[in-house]
Protein backbone atom coordinates (compact mmCIF):
# COMPACT_ATOMS: atom_id res chain seq x y z
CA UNK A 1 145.04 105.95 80.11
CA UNK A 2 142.20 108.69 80.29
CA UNK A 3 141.99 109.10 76.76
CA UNK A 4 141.73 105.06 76.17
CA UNK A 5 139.11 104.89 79.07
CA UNK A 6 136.87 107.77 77.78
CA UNK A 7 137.09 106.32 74.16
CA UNK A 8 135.58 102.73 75.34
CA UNK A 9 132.91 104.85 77.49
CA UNK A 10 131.96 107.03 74.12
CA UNK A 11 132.05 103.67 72.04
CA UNK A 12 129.88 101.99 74.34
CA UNK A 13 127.55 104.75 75.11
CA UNK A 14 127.00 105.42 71.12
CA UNK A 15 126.72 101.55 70.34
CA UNK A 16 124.03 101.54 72.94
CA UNK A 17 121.81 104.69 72.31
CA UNK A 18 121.88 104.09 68.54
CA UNK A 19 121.00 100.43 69.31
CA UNK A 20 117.85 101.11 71.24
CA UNK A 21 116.63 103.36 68.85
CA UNK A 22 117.56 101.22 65.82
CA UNK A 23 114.67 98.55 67.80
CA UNK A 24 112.41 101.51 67.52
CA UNK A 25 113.37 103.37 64.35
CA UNK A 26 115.48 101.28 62.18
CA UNK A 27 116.72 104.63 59.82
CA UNK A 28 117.12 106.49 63.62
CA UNK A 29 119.49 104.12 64.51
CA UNK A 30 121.51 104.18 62.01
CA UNK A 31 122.09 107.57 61.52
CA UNK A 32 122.98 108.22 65.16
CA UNK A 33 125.39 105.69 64.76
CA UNK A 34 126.94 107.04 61.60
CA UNK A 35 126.61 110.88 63.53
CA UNK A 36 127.70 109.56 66.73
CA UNK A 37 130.70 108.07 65.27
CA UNK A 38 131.38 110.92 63.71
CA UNK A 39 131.14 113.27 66.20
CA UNK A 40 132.14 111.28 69.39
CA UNK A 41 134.35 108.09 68.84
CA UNK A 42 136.42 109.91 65.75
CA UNK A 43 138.10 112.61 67.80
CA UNK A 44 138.94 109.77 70.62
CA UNK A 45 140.49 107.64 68.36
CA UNK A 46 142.53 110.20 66.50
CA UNK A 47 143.55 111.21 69.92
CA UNK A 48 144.92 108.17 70.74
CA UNK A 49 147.07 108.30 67.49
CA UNK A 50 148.61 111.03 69.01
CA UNK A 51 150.43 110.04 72.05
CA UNK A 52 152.58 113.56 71.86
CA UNK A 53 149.18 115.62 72.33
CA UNK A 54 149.12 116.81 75.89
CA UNK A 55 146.37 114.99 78.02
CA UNK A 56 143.38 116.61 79.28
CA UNK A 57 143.87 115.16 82.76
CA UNK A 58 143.08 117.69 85.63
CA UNK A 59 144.72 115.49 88.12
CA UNK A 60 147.60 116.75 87.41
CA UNK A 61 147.59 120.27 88.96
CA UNK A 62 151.69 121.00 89.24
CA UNK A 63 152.89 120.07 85.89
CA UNK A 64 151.61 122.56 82.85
């Protein structure tokens, strides 16, 4: 569930920032996008096609 809530947060946060500057900058915007995407929804994504990989959840403090 952590790993599907901080995808949506990254997806959202990336959407917005290279929205705003896309009003600015058009070519901004759409290279942070393409960057962002790259470099901050990819790995959540391809995380969440791995339901074996352990989670990073720290709530957890027993169990390793």
């Amino acid at each position: 569930m952590i790993r599907l809530l901080a995808f949506v947060v990254m997806t959202v946060f990336v959407c917005a920032v290279s929205w705003f500057a896309y009003a600015q900058y058009p070519v901004t915007g759409i290279v942070l996008l393409v960057f962002g995407t790259a470099a901050f929804i990819a790995p959540g994504y391809f995380a969440l096609l791995d339901p074996g990989a352990p989670a990073q959840d720290s709530s957890r403090e027993g169990e390793r």
